[in-house]
N, C-alpha and C. Protein backbone atom coordinates (compact mmCIF):
# COMPACT_ATOMS: atom_id res chain seq x y z
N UNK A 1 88.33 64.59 153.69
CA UNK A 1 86.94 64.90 153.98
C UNK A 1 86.18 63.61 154.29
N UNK A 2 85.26 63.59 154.83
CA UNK A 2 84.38 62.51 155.61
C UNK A 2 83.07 62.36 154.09
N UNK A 3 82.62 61.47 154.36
CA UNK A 3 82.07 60.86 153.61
C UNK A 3 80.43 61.79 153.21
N UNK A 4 80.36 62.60 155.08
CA UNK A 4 78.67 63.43 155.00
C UNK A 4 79.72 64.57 154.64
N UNK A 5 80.56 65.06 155.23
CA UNK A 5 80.84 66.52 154.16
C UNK A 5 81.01 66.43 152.72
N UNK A 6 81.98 65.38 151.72
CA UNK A 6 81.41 65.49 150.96
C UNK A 6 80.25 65.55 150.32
N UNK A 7 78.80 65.00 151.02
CA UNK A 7 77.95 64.70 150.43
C UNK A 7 77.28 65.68 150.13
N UNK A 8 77.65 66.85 151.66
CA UNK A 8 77.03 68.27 152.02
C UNK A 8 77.95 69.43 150.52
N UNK A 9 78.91 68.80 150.56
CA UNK A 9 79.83 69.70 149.61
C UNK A 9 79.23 69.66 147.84
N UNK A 10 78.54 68.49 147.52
CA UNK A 10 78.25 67.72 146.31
C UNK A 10 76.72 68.37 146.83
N UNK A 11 75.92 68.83 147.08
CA UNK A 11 74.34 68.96 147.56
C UNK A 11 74.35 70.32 147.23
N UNK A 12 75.23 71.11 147.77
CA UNK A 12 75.65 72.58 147.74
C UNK A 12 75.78 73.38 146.51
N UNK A 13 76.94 72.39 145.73
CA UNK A 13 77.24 72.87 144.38
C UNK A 13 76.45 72.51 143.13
N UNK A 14 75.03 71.35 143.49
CA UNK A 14 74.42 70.80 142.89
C UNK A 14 73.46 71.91 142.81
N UNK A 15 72.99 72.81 144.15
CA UNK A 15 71.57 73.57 144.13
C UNK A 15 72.52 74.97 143.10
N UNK A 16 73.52 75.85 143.70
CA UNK A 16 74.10 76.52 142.65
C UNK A 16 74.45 76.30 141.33
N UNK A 17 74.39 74.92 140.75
CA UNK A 17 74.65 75.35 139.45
C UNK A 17 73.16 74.56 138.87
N UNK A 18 71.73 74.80 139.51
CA UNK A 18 70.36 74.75 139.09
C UNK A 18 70.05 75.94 139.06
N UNK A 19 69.22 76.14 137.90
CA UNK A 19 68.50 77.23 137.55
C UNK A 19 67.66 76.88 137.98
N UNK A 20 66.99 78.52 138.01
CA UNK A 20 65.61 79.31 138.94
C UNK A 20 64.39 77.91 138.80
N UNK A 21 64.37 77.80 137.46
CA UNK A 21 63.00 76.83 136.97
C UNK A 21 63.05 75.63 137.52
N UNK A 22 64.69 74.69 137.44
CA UNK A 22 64.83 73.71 138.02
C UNK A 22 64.91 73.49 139.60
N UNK A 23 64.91 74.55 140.57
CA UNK A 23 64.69 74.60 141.82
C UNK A 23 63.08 75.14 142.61
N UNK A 24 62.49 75.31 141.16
CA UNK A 24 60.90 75.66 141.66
C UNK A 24 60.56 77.12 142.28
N UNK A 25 61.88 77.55 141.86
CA UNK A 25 61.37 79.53 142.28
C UNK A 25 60.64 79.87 141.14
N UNK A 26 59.85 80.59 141.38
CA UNK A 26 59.31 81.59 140.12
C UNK A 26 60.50 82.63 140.10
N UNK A 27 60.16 82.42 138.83
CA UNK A 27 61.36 83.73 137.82
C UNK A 27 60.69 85.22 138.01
N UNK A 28 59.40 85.67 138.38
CA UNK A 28 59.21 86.56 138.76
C UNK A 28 60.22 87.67 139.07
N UNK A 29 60.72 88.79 138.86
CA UNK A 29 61.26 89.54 138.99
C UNK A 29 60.75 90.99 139.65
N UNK A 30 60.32 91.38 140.31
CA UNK A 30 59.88 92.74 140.91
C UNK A 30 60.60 94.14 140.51
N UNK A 31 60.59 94.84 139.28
CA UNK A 31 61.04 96.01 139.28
C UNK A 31 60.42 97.11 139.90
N UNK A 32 59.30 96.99 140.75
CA UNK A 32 58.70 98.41 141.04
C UNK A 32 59.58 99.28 141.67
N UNK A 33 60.27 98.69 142.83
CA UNK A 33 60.94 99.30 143.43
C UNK A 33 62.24 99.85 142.59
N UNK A 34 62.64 99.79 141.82
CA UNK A 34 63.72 100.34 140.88
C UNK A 34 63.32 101.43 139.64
N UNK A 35 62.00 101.40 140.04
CA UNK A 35 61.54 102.40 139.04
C UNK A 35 62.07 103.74 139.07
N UNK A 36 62.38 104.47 140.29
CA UNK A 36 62.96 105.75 140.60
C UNK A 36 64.72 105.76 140.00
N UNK A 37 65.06 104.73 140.88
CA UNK A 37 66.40 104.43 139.59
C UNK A 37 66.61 104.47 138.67
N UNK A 38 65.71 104.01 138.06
CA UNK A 38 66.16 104.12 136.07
C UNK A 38 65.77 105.03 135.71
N UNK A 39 64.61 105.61 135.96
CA UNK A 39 63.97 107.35 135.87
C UNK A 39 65.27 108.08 136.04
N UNK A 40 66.11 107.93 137.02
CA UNK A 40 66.77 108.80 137.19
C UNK A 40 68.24 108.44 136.78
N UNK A 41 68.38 107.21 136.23
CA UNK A 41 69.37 106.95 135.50
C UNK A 41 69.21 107.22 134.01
N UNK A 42 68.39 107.49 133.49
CA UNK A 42 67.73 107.88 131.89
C UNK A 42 67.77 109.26 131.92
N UNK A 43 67.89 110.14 132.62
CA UNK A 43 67.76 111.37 132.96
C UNK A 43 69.13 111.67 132.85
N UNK A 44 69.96 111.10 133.73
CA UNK A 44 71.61 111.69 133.31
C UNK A 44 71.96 110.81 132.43
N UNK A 45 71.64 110.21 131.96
CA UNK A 45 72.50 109.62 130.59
C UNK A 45 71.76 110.86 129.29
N UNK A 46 70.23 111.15 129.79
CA UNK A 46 70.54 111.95 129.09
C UNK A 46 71.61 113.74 128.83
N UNK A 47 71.55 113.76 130.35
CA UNK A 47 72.11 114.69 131.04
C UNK A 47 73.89 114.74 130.23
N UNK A 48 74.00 113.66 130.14
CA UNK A 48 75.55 113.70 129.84
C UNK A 48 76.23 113.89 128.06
N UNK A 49 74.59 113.39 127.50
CA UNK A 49 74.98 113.06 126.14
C UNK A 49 74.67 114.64 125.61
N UNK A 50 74.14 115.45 126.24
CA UNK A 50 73.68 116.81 125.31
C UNK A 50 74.41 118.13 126.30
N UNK A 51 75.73 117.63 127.40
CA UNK A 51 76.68 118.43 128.25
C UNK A 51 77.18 119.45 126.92
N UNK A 52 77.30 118.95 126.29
CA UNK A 52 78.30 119.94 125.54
C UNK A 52 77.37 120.69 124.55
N UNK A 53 76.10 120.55 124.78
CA UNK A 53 75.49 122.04 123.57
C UNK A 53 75.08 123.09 124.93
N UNK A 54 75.43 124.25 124.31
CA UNK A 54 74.42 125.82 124.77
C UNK A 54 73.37 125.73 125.17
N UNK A 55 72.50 124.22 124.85
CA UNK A 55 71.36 124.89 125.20
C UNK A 55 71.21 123.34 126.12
N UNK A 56 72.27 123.33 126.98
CA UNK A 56 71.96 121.68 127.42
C UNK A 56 71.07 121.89 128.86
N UNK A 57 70.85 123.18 129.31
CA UNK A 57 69.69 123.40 130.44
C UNK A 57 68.39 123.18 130.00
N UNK A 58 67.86 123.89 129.03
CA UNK A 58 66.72 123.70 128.71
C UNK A 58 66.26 122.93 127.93
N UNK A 59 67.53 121.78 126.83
CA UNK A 59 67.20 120.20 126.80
C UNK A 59 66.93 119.48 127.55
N UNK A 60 67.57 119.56 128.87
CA UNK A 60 67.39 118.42 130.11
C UNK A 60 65.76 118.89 130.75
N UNK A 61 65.87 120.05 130.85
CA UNK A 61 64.53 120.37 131.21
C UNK A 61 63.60 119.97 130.91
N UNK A 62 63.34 119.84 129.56
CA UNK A 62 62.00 119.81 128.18
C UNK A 62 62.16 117.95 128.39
N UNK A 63 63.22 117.38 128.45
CA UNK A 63 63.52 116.10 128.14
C UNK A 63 62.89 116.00 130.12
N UNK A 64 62.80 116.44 130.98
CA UNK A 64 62.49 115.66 132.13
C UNK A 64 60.80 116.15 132.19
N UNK A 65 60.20 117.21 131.38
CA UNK A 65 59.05 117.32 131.60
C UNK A 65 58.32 116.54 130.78
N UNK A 66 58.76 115.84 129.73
CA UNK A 66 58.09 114.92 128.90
C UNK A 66 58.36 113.55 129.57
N UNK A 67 59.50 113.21 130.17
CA UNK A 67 59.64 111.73 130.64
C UNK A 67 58.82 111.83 131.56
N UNK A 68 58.50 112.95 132.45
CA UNK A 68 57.44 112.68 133.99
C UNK A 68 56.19 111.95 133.52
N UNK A 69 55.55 112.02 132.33
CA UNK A 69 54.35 111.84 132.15
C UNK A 69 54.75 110.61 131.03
N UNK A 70 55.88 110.37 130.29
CA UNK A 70 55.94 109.30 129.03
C UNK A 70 56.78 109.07 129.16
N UNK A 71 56.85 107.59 128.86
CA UNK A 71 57.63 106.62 128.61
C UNK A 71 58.86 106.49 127.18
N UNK A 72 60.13 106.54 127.59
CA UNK A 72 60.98 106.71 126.55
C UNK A 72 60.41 105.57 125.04
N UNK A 73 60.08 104.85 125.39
CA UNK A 73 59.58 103.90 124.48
C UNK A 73 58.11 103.60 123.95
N UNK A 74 57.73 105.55 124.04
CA UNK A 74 56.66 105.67 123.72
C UNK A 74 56.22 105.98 122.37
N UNK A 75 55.43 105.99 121.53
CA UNK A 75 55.80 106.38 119.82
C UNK A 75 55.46 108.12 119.83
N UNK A 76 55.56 108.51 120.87
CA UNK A 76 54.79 110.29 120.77
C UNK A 76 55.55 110.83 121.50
N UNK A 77 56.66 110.30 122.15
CA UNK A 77 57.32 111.03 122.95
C UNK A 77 58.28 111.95 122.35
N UNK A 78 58.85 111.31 121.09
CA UNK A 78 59.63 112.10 120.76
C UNK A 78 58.95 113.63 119.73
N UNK A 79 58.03 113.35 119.15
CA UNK A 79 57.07 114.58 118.76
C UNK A 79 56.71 115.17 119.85
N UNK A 80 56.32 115.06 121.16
CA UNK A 80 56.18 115.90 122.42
C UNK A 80 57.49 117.08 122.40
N UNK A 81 58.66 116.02 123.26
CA UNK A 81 59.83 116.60 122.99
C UNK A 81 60.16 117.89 121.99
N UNK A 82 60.03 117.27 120.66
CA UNK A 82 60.74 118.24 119.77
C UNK A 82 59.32 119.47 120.06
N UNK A 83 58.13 119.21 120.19
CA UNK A 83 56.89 120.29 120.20
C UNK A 83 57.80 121.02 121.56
N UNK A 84 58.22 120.50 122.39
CA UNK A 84 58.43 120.95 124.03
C UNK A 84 59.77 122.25 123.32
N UNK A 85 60.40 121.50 122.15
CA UNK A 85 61.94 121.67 122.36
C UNK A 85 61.47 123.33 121.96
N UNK A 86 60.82 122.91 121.00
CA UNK A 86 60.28 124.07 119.79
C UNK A 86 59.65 125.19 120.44
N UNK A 87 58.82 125.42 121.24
CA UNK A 87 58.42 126.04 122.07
C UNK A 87 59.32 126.99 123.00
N UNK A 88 60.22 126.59 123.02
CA UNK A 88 61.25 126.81 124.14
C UNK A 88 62.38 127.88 123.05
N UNK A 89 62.44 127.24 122.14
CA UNK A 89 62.88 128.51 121.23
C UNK A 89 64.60 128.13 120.75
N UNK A 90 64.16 126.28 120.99
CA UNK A 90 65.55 125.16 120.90
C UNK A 90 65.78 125.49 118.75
N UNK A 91 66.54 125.62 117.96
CA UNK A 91 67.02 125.68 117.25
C UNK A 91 66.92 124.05 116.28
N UNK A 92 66.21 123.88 115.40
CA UNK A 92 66.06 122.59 115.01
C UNK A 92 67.26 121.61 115.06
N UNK A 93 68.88 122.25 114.70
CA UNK A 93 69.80 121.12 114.89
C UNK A 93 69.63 120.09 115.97
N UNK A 94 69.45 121.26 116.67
CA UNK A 94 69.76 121.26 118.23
C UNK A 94 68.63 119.39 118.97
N UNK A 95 67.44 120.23 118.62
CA UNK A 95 65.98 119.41 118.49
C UNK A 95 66.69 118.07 118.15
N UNK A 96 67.13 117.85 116.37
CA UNK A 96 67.67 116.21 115.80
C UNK A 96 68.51 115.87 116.69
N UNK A 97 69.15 116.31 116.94
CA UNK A 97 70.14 116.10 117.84
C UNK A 97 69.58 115.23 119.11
N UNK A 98 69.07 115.96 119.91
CA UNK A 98 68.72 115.66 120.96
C UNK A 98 66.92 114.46 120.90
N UNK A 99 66.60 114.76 120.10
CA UNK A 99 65.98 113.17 119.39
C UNK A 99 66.98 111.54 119.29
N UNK A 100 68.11 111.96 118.86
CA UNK A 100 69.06 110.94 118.17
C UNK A 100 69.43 110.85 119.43
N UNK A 101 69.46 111.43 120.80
CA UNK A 101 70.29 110.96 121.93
C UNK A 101 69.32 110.11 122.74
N UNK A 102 67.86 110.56 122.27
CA UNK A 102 66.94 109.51 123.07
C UNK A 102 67.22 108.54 122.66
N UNK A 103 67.11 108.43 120.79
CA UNK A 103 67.47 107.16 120.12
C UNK A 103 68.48 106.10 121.04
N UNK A 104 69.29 107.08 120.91
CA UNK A 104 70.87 106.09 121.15
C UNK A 104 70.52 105.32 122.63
N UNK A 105 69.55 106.25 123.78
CA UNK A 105 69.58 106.08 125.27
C UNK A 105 68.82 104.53 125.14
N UNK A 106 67.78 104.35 124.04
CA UNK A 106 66.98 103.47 123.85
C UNK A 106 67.61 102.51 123.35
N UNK A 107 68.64 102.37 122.51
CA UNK A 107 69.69 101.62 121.70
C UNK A 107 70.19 100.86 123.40
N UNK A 108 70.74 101.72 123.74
CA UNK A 108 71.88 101.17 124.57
C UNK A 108 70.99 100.19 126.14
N UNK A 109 69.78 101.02 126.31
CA UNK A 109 69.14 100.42 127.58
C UNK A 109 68.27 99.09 126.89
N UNK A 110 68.02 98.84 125.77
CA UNK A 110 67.04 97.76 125.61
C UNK A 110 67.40 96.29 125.69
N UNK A 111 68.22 96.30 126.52
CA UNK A 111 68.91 94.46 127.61
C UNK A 111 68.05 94.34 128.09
N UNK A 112 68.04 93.23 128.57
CA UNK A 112 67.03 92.70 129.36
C UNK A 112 66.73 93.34 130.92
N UNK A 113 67.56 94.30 131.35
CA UNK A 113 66.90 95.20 132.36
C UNK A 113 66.15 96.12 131.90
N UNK A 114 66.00 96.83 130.36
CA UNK A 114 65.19 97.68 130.43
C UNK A 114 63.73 97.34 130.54
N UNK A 115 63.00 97.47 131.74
CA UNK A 115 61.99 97.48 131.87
C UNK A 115 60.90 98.65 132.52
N UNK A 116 61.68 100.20 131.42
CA UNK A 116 60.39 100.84 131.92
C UNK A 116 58.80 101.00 131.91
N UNK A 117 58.74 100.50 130.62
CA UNK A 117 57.23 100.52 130.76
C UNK A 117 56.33 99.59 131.78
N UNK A 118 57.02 98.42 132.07
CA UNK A 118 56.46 97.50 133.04
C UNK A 118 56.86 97.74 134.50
N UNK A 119 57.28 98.38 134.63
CA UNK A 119 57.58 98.88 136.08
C UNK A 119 56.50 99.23 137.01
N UNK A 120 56.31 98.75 138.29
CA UNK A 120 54.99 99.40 138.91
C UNK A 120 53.86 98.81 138.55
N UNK A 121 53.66 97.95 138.03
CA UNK A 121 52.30 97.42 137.46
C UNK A 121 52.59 95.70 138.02
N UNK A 122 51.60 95.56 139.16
CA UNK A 122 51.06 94.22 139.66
C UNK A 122 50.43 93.49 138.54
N UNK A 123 51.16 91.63 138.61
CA UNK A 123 50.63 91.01 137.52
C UNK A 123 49.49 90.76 137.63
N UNK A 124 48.83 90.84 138.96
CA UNK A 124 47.15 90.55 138.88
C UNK A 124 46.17 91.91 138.74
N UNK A 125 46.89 93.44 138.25
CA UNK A 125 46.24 94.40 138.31
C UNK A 125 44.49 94.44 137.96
N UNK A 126 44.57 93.11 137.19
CA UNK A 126 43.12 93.28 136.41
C UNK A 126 42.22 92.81 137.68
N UNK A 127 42.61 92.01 138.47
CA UNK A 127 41.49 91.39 139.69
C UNK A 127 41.51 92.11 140.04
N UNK A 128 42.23 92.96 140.59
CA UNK A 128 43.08 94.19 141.54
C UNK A 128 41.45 95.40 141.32
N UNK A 129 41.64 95.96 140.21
CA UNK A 129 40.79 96.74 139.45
C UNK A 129 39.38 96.07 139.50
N UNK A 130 39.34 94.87 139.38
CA UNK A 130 37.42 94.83 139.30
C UNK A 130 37.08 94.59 140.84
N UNK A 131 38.21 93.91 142.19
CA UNK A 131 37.56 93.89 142.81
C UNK A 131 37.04 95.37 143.56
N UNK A 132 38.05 96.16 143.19
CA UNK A 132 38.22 97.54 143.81
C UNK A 132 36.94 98.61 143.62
N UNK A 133 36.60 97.85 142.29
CA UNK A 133 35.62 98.68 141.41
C UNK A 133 34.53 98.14 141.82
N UNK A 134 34.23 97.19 141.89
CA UNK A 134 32.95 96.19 141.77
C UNK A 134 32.50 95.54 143.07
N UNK A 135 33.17 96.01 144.24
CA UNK A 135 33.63 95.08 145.74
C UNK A 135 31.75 95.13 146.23
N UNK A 136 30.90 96.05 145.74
CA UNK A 136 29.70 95.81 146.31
C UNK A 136 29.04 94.46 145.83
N UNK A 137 29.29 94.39 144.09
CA UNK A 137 29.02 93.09 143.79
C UNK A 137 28.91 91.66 144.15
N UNK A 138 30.50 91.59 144.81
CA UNK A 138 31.02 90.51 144.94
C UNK A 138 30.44 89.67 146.38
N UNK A 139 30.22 88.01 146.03
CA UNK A 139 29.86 88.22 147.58
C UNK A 139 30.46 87.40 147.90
N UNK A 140 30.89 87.55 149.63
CA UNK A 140 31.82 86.94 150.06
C UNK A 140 31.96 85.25 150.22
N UNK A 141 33.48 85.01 150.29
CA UNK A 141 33.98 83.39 149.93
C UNK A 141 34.12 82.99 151.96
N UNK A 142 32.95 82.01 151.93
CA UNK A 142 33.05 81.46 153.06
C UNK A 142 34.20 80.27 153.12
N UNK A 143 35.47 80.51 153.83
CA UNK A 143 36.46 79.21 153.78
C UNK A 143 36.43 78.58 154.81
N UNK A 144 36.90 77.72 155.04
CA UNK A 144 37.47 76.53 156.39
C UNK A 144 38.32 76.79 157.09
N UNK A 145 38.46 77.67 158.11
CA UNK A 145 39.34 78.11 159.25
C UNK A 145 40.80 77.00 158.54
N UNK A 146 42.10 77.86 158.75
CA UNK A 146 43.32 76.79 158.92
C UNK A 146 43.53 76.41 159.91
N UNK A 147 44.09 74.57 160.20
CA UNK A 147 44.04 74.24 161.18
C UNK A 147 45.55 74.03 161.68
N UNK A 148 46.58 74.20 160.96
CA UNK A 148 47.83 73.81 161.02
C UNK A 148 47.88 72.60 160.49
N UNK A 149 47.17 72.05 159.19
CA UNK A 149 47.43 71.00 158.55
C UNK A 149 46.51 69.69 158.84
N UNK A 150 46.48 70.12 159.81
CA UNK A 150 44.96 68.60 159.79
C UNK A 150 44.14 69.00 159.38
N UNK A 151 43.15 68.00 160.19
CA UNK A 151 41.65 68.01 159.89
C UNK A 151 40.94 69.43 160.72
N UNK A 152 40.06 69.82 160.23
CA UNK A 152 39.18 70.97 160.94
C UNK A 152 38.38 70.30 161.94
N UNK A 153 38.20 70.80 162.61
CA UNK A 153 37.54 70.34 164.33
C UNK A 153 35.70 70.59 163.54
N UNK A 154 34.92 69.63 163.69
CA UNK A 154 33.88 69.65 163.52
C UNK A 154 33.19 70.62 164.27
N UNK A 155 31.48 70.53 164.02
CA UNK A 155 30.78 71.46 165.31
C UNK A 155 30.64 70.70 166.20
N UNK A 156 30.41 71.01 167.60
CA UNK A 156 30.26 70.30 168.36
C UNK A 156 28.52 70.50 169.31
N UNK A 157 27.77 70.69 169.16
CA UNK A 157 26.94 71.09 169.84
C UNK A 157 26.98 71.45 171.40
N UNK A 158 27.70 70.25 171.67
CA UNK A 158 27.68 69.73 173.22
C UNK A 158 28.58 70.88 173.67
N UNK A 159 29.74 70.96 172.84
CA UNK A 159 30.75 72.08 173.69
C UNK A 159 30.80 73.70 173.02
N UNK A 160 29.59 73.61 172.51
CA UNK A 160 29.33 74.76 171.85
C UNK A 160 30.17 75.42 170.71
N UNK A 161 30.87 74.72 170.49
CA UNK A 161 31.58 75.16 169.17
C UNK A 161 30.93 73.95 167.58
């Protein structure tokens, strides 16, 4: 090897074995778009863990009409549920049971991908919200045209700008 390919070869393996922080990316991560995924990956995991009871139609059911609106890692979800299960005319085993499978779904997803509750939510939501709310308030930010890096072209009287 020549003296610039190694150098190119040594430059290469230097940026791959730097982390995110030490190369100046933000660690930022974007889950919004994966939100439908895990919705619907939490759904057949629950789907799979309650296959084998009698009443595993109208568990999955009761269990997808409470997730549409709450979050598995909500403290009321599972009193929804069992109210949903109960209603439905689910048999209390049945109910613990299918409580203990949310448990377990929550056990097993809480790695560092589980991120449903933060899903969908912009980190600047709060500017987001007052300017949206408040936009009559606000009054507008006069800036300095970009110039491609120089200086801004003064006024000119003479040439009318």
């Amino acid at each position: 090897m020549t003296k610039i390919e190694t150098t190119l070869l040594e430059a290469v393996g230097n940026l791959f074995k730097n982390k995110e922080s030490n190369l100046g990316i933000v660690g930022h991560v974007e889950h919004s778009h994966m939100l439908q995924f895990q919705r619907e990956l939490i759904e057949d995991m629950f789907g799979l863990k309650t296959v084998d009871s009698p009443f595993h139609e109208e568990l999955c059911g009761a269990f997808r009409d409470i997730h549409s609106y709450k979050y598995l890692d909500d403290p009321t979800f599972a009193i929804a549920l069992d109210k949903r299960l109960s209603a439905r005319g689910i048999p209390m085993e049945e109910r613990k049971k299918a409580i203990e499978h949310v448990k377990s779904i929550m056990v097993e997803l809480k790695g560092a991908a589980y991120q449903e509750r933060e899903s969908g939510w912009h980190p600047d939501l709060k500017e987001i919200c007052d300017m949206t709310r408040n936009a009559v308030y606000h009054k507008p930010k006069h800036l300095r045209p970009f110039t491609g890096g120089g200086p801004a072209p003064e006024r000119n009287p003479k040439n009318g700008y």
